[in-house]
N, C-alpha and C. Protein backbone atom coordinates (compact mmCIF):
# COMPACT_ATOMS: atom_id res chain seq x y z
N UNK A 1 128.47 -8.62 -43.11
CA UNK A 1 129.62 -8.87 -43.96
C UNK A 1 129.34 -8.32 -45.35
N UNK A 2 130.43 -7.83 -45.91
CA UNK A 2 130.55 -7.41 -47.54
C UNK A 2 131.46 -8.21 -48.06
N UNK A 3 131.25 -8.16 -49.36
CA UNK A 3 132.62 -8.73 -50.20
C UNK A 3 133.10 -7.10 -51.28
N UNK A 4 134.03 -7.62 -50.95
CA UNK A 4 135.01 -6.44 -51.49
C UNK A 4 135.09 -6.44 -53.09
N UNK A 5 135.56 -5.49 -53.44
CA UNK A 5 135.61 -5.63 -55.25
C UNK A 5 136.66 -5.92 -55.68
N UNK A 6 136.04 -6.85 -57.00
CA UNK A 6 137.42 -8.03 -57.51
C UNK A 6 138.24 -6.97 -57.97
N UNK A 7 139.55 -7.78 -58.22
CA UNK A 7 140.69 -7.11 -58.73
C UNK A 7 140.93 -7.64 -60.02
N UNK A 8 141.05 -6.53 -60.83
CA UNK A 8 140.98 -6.66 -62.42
C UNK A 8 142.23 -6.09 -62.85
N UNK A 9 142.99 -7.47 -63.57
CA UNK A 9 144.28 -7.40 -64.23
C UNK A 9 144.22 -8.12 -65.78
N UNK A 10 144.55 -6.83 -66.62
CA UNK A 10 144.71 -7.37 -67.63
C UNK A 10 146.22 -7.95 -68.18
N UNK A 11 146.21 -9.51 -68.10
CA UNK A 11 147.31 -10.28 -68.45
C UNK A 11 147.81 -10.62 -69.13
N UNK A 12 147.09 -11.14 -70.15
CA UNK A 12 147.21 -12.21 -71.26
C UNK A 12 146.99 -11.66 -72.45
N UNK A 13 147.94 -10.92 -73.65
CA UNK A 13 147.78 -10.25 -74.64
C UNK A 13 147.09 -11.36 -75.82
N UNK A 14 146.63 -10.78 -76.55
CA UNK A 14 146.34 -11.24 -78.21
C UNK A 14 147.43 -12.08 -78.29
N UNK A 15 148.30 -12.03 -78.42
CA UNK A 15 149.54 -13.16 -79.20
C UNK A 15 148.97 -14.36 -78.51
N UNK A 16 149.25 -13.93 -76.90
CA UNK A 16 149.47 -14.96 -75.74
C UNK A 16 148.34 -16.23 -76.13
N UNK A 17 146.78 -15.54 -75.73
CA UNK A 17 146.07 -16.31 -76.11
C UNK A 17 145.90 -17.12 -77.31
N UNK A 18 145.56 -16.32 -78.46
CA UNK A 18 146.03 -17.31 -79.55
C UNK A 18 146.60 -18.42 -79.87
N UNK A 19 148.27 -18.12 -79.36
CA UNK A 19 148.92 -18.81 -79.04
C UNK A 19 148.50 -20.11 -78.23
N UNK A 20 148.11 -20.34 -77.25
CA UNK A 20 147.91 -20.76 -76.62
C UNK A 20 146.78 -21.50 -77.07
N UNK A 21 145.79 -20.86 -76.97
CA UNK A 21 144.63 -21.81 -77.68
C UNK A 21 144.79 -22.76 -79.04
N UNK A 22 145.87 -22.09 -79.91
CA UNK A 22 146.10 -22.41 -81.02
C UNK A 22 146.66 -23.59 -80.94
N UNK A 23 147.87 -23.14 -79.77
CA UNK A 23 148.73 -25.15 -79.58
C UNK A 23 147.81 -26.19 -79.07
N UNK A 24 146.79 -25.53 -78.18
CA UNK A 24 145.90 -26.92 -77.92
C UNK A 24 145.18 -27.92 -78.77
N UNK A 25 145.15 -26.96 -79.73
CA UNK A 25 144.54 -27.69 -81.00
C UNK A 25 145.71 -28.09 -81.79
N UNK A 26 146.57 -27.86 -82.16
CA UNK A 26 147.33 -28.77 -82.62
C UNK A 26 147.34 -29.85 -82.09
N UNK A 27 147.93 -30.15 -80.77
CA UNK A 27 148.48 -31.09 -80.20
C UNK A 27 147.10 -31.78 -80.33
N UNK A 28 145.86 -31.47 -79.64
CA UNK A 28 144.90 -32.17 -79.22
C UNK A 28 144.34 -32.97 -80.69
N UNK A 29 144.76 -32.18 -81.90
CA UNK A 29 143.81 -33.04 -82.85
C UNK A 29 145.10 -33.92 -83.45
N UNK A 30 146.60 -33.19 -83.49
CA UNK A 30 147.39 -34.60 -83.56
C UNK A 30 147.21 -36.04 -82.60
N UNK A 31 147.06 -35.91 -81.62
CA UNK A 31 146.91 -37.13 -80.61
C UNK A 31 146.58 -37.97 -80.67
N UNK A 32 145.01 -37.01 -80.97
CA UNK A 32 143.34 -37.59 -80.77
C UNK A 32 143.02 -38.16 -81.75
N UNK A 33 143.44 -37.43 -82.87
CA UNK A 33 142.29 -37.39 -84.24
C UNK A 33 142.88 -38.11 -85.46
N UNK A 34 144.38 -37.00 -85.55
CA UNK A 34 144.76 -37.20 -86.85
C UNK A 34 145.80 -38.81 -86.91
N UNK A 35 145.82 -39.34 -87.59
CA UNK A 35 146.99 -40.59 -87.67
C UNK A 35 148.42 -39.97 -87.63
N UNK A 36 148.93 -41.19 -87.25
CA UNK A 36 150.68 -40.70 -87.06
C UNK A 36 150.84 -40.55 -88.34
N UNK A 37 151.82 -40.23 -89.04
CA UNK A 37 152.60 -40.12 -89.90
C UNK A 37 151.41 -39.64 -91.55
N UNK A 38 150.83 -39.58 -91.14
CA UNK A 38 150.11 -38.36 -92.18
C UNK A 38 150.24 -37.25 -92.17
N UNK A 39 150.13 -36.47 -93.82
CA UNK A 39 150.86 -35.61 -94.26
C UNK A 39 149.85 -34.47 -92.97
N UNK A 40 148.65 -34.40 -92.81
CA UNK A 40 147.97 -33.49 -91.77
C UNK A 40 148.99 -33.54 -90.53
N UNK A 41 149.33 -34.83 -89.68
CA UNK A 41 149.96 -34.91 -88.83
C UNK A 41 151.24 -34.18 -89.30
N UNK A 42 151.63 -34.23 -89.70
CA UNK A 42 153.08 -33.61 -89.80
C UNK A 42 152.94 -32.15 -89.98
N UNK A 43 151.96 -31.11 -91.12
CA UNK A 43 151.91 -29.95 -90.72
C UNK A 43 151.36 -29.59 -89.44
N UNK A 44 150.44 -30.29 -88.49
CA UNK A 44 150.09 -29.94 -87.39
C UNK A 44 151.37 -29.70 -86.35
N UNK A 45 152.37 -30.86 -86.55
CA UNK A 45 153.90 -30.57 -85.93
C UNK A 45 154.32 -29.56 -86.04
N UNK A 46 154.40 -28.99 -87.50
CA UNK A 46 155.34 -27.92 -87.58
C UNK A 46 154.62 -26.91 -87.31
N UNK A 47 152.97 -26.66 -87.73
CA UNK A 47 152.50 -25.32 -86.58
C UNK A 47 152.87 -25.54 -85.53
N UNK A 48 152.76 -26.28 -84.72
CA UNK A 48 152.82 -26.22 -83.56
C UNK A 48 154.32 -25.88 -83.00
N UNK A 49 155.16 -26.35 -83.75
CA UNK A 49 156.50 -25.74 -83.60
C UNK A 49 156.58 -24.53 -83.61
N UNK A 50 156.39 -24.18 -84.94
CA UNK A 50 156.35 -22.65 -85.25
C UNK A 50 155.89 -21.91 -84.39
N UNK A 51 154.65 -22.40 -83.60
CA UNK A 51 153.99 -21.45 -82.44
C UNK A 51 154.67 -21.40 -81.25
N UNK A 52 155.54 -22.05 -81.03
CA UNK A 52 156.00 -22.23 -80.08
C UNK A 52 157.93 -22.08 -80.55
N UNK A 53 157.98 -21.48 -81.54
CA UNK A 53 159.07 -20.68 -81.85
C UNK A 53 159.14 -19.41 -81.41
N UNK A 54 157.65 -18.71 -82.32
CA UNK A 54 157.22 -17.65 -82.33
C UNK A 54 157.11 -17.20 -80.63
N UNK A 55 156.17 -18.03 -79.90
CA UNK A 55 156.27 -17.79 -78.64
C UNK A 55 157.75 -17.81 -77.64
N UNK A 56 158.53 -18.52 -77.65
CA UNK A 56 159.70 -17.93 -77.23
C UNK A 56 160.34 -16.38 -77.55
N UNK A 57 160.40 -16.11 -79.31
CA UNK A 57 160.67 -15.01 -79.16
C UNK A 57 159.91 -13.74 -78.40
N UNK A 58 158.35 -14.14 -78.60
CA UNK A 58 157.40 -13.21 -77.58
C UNK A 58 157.82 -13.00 -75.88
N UNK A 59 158.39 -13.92 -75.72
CA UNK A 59 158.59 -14.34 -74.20
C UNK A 59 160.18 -13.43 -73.68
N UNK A 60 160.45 -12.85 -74.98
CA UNK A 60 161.87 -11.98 -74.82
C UNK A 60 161.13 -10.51 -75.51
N UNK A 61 160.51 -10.33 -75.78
CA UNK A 61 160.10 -8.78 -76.54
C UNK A 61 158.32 -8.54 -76.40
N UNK A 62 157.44 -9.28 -75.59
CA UNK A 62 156.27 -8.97 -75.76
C UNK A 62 155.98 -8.55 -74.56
N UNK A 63 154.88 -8.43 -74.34
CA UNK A 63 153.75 -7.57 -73.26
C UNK A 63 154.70 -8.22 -72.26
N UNK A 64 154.50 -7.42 -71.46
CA UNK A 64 155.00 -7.55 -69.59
C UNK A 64 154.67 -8.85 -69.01
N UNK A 65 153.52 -9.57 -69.08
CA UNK A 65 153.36 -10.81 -68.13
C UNK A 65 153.67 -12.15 -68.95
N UNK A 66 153.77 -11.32 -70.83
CA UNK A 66 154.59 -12.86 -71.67
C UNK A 66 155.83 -12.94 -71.51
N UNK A 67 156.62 -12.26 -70.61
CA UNK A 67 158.19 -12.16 -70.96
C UNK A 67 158.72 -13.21 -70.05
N UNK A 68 159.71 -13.77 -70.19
CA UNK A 68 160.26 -15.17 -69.40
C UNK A 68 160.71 -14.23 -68.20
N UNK A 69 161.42 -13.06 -68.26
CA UNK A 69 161.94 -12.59 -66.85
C UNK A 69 160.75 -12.32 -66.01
N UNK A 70 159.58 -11.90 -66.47
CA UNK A 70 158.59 -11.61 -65.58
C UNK A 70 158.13 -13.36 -64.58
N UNK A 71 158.36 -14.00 -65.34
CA UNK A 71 158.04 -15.25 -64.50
C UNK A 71 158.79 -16.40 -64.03
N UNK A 72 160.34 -16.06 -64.59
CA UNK A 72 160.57 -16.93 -64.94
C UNK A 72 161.07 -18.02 -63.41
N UNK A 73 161.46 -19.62 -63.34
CA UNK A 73 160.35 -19.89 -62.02
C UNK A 73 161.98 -20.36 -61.22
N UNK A 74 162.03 -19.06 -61.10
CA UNK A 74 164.04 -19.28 -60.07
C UNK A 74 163.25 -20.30 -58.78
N UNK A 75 165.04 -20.68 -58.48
CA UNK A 75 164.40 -22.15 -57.15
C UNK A 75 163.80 -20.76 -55.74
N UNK A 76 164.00 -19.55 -55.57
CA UNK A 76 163.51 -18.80 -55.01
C UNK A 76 162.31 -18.33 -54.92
N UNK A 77 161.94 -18.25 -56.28
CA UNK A 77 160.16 -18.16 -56.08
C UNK A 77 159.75 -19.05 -56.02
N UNK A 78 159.67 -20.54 -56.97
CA UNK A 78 159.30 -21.94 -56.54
C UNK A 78 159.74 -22.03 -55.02
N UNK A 79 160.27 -22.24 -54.43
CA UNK A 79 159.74 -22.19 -52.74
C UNK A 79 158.91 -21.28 -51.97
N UNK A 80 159.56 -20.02 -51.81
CA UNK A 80 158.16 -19.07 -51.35
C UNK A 80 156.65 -19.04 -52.11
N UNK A 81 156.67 -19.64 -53.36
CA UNK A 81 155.26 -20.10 -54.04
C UNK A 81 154.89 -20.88 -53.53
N UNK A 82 155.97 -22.27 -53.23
CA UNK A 82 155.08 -23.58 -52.82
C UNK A 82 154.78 -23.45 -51.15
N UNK A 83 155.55 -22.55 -50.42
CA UNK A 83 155.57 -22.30 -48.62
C UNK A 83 153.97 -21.75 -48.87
N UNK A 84 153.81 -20.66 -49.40
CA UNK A 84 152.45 -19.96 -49.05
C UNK A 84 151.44 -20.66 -49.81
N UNK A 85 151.48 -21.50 -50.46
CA UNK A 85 150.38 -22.23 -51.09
C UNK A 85 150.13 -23.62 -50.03
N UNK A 86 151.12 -24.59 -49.78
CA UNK A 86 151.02 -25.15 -48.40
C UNK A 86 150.88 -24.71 -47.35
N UNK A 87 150.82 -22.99 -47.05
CA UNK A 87 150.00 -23.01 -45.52
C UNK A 87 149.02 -22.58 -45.74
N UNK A 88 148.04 -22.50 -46.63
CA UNK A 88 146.79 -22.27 -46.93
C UNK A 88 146.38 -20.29 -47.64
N UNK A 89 147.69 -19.91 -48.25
CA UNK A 89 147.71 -18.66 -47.92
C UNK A 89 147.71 -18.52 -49.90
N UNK A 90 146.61 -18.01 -50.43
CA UNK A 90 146.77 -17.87 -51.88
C UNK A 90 148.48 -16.93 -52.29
N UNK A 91 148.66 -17.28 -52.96
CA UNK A 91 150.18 -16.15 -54.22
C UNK A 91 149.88 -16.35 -55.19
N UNK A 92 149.42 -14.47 -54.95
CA UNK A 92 148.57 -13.79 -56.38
C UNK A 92 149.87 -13.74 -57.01
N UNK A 93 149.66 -14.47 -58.03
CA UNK A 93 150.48 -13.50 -59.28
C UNK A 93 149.94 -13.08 -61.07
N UNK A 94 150.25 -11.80 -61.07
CA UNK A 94 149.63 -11.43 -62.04
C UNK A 94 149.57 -12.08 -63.55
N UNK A 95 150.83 -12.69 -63.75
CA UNK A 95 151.04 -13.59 -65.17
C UNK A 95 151.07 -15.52 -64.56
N UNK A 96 151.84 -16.09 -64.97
CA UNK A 96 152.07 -17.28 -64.33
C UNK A 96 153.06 -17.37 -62.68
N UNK A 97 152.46 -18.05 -62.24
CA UNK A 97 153.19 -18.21 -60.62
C UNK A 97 153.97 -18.90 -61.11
N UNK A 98 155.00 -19.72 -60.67
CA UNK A 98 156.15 -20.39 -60.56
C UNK A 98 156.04 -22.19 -60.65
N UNK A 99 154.94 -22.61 -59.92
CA UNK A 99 154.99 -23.89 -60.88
C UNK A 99 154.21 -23.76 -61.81
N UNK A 100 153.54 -22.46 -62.21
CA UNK A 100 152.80 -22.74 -63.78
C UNK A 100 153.98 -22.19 -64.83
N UNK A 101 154.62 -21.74 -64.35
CA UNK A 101 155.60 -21.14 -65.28
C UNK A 101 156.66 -22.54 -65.79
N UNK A 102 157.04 -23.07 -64.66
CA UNK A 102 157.84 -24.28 -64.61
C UNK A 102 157.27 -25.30 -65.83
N UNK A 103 155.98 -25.41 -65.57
CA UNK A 103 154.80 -26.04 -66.28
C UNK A 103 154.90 -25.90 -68.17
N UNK A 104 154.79 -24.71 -68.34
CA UNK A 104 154.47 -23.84 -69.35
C UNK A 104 156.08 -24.14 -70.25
N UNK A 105 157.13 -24.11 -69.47
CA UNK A 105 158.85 -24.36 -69.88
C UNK A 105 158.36 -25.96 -69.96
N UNK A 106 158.12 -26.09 -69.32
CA UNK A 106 158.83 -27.96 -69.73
C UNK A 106 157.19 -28.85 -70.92
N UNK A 107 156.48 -27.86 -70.90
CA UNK A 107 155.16 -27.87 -72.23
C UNK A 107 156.20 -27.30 -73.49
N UNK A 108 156.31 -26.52 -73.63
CA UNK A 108 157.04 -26.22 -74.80
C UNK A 108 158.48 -26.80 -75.27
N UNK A 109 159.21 -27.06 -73.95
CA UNK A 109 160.56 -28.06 -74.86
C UNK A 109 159.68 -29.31 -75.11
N UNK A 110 158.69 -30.16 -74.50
CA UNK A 110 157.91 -31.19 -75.20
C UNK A 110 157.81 -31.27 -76.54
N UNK A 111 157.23 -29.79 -76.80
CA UNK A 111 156.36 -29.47 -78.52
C UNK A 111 157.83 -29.22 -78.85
N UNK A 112 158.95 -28.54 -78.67
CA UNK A 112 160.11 -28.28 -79.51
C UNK A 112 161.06 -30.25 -79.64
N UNK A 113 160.90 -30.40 -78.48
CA UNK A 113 161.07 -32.03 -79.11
C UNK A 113 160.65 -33.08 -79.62
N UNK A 114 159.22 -32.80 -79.65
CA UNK A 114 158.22 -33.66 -81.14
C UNK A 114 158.42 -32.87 -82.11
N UNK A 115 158.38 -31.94 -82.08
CA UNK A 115 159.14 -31.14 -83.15
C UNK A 115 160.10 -31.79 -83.95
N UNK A 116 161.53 -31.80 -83.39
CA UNK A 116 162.65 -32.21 -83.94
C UNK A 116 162.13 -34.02 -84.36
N UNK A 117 161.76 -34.66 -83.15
CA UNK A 117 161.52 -35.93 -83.66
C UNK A 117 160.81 -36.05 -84.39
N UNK A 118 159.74 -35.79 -84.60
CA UNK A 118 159.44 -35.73 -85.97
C UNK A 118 159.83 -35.56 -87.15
N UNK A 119 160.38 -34.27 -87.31
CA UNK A 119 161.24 -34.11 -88.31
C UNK A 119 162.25 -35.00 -88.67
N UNK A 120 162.74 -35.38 -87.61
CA UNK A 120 164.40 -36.63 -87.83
C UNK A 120 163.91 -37.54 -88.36
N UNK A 121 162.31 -37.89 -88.32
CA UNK A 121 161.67 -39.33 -89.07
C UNK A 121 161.73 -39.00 -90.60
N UNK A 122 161.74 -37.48 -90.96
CA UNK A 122 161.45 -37.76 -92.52
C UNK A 122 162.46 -37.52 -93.43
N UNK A 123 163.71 -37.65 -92.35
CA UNK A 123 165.14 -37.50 -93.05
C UNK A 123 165.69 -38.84 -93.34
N UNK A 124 166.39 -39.40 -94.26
CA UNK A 124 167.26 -40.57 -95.10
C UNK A 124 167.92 -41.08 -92.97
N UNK A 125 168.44 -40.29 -92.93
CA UNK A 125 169.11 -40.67 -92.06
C UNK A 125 168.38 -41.40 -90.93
N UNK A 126 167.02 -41.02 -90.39
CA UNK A 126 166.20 -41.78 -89.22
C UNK A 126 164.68 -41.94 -89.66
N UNK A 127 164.89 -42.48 -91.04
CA UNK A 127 163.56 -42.97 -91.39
C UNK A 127 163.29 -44.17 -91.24
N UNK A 128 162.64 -44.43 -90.84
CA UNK A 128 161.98 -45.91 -89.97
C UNK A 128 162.84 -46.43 -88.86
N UNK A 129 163.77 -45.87 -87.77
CA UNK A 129 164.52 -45.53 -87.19
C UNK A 129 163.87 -46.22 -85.98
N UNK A 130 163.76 -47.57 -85.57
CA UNK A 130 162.56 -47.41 -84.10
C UNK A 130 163.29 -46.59 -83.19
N UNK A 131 164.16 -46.71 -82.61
CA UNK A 131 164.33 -45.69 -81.31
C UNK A 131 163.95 -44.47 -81.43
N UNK A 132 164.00 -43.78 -82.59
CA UNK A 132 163.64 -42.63 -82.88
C UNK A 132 161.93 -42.17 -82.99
N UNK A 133 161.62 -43.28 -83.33
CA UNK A 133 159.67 -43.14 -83.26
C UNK A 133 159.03 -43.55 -81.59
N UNK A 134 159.95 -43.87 -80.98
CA UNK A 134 159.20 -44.66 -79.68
C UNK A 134 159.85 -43.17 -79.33
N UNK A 135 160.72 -42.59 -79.45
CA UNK A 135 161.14 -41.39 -78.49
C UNK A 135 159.98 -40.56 -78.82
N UNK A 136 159.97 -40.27 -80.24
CA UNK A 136 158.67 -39.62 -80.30
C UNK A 136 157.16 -39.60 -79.33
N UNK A 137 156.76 -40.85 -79.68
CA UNK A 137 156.22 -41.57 -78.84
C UNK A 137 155.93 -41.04 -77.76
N UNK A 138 156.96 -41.44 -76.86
CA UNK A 138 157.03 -41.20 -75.45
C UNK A 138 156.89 -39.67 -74.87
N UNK A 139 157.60 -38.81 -75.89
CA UNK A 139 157.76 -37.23 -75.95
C UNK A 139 155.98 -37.07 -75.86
N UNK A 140 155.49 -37.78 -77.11
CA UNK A 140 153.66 -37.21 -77.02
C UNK A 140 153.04 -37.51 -76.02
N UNK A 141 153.13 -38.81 -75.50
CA UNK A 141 152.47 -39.39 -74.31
C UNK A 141 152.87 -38.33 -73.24
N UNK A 142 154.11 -37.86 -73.04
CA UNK A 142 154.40 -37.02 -71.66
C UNK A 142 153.62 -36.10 -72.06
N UNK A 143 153.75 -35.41 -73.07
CA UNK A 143 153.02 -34.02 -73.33
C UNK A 143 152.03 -33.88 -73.09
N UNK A 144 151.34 -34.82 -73.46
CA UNK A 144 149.51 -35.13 -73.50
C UNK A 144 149.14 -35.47 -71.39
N UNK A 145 150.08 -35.87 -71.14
CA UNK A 145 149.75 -36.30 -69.52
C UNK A 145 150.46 -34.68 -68.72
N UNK A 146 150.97 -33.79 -69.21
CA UNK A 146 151.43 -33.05 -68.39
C UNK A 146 150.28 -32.19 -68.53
N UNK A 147 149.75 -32.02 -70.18
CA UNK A 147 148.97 -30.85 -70.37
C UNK A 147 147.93 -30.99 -69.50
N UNK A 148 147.36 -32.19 -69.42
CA UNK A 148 145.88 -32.99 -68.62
C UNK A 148 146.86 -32.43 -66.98
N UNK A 149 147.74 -32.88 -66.79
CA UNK A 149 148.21 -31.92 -65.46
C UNK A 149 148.30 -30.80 -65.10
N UNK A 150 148.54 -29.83 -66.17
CA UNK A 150 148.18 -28.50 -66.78
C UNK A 150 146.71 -27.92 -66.27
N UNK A 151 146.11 -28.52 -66.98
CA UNK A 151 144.65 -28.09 -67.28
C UNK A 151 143.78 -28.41 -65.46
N UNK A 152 144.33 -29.80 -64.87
CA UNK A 152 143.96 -29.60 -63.82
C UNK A 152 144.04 -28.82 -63.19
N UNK A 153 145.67 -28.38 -62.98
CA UNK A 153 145.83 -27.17 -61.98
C UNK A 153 145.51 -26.39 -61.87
N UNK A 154 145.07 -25.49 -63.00
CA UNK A 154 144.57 -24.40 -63.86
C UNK A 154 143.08 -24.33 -63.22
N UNK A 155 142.27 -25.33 -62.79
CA UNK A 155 140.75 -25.63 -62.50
C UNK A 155 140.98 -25.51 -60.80
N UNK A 156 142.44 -26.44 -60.20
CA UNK A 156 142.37 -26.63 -58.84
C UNK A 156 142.72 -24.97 -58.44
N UNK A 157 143.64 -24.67 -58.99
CA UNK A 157 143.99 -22.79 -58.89
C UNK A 157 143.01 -22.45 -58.65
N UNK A 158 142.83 -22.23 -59.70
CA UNK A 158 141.35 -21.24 -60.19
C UNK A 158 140.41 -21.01 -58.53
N UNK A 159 139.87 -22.55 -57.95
CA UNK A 159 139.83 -22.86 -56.88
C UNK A 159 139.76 -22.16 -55.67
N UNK A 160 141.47 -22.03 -55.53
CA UNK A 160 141.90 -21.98 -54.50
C UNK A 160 142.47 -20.48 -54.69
N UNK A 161 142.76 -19.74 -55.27
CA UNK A 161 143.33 -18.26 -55.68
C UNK A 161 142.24 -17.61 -55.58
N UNK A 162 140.82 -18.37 -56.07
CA UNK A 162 139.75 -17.33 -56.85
C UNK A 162 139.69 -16.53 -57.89
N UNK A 163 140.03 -17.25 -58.69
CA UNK A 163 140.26 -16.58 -60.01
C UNK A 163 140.26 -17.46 -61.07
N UNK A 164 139.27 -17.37 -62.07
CA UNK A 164 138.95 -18.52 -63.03
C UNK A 164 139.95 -18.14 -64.06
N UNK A 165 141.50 -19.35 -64.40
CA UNK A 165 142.38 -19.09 -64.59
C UNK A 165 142.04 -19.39 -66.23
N UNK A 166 140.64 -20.78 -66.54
CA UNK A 166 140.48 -20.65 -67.84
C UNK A 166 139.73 -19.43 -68.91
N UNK A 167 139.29 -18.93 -67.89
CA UNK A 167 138.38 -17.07 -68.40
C UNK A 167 139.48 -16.38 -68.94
N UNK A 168 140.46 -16.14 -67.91
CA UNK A 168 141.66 -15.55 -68.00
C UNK A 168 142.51 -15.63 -69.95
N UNK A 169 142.43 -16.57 -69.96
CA UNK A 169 143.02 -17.58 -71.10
C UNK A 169 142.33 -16.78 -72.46
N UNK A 170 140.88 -16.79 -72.31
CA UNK A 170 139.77 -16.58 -72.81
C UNK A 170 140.06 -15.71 -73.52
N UNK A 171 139.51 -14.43 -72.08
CA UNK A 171 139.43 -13.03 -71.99
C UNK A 171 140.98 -11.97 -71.96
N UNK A 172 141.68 -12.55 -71.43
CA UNK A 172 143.42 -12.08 -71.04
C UNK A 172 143.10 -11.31 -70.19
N UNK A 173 142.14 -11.11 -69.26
CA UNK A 173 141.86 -10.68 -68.27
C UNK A 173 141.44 -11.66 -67.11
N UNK A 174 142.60 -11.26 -65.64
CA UNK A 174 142.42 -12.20 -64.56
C UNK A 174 141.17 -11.57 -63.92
N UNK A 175 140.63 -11.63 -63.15
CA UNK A 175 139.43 -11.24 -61.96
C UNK A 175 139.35 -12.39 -60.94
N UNK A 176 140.04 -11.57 -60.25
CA UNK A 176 140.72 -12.09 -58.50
C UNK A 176 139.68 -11.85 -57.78
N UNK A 177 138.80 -12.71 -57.27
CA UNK A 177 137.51 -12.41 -55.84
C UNK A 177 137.72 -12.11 -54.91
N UNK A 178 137.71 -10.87 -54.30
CA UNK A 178 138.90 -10.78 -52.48
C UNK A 178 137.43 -11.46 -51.51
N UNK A 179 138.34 -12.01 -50.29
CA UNK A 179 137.39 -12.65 -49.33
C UNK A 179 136.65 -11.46 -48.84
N UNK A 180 135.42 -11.74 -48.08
CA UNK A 180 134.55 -11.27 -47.40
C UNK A 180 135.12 -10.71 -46.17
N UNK A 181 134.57 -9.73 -45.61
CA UNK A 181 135.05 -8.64 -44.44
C UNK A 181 133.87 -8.69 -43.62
N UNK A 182 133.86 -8.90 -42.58
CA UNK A 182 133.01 -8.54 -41.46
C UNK A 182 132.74 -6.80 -41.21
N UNK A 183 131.60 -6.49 -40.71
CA UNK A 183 131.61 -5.17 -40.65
C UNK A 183 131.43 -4.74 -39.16
């Protein structure tokens, strides 16, 4: 038996990563670290908005595998993604597959709606507002439990595709392992 030579795709541009790495740290040191309603907490919001402004517009005018049409996760590919992943059959895809894409959309309206809630706290109108801080609230808690859902999949992928999806992230380069061949 041989193993065949990996397949090398470069995916993940400069913006992408950045990006990306950049929101983890927002979010992760708002959560974790910084207190609610400190002046740190609150610019950490609005980077993180901003990055995730900025990244939408990327997702309409940047590199080929950041663009929303390249991935974006129609109920057509989410089934033929989830059919060949339930019969044991990897779907390579070169940018995000279809529930990471799904993933990645409902991560960013999160950050665009701590976003806004936040902001609505430091207006006359919903300052000290409880419904408005528990929404908050609840918006971070989902965020923080999807990303940790995120990050799993990303490890269980990685897995099961063969392809270390956090390198990828890294490097913006995928490297796909093809199976072994009998000779």
């Amino acid at each position: 038996m041989f193993m065949n030579p990996p397949q090398t795709v470069r995916v993940w541009d400069p913006f992408v990563r950045v990006f990306h790495w950049s929101l983890v740290s927002c979010v992760m040191l708002n959560y974790f670290v910084v207190e609610d309603g400190e002046t740190l907490h609150q610019w950490l919001g609005y980077i993180a908005t901003a990055l995730v402004a900025a990244r939408i517009v990327w997702g309409f005018i940047g590199t080929r595998y950041a663009r929303f049409a390249d991935f974006f996760p129609t109920p057509q590919r989410l089934l033929r993604h989830l059919r060949q992943v339930a019969s044991g059959q990897p779907d390579f895809h070169p940018g995000h597959n279809p529930v990471g894409a799904l993933m990645m959309l409902a991560l960013i309206t999160l950050v665009l709606g701590l976003g806004l809630t936040g902001f609505l706290q430091t207006t006359d109108a919903f300052w000290g507002v409880e419904w408005m801080q528990e929404l908050h609230e609840v918006l971070a808690s989902t965020l923080i439990a999807l990303a940790g859902l995120h990050a799993l999949a990303a490890i269980v992928m990685s897995r099961v595709e063969r392809i270390n999806l956090v390198a990828a992230m890294v490097t913006g380069v995928k490297i796909r392992k093809r199976a072994q061949q009998s000779t």
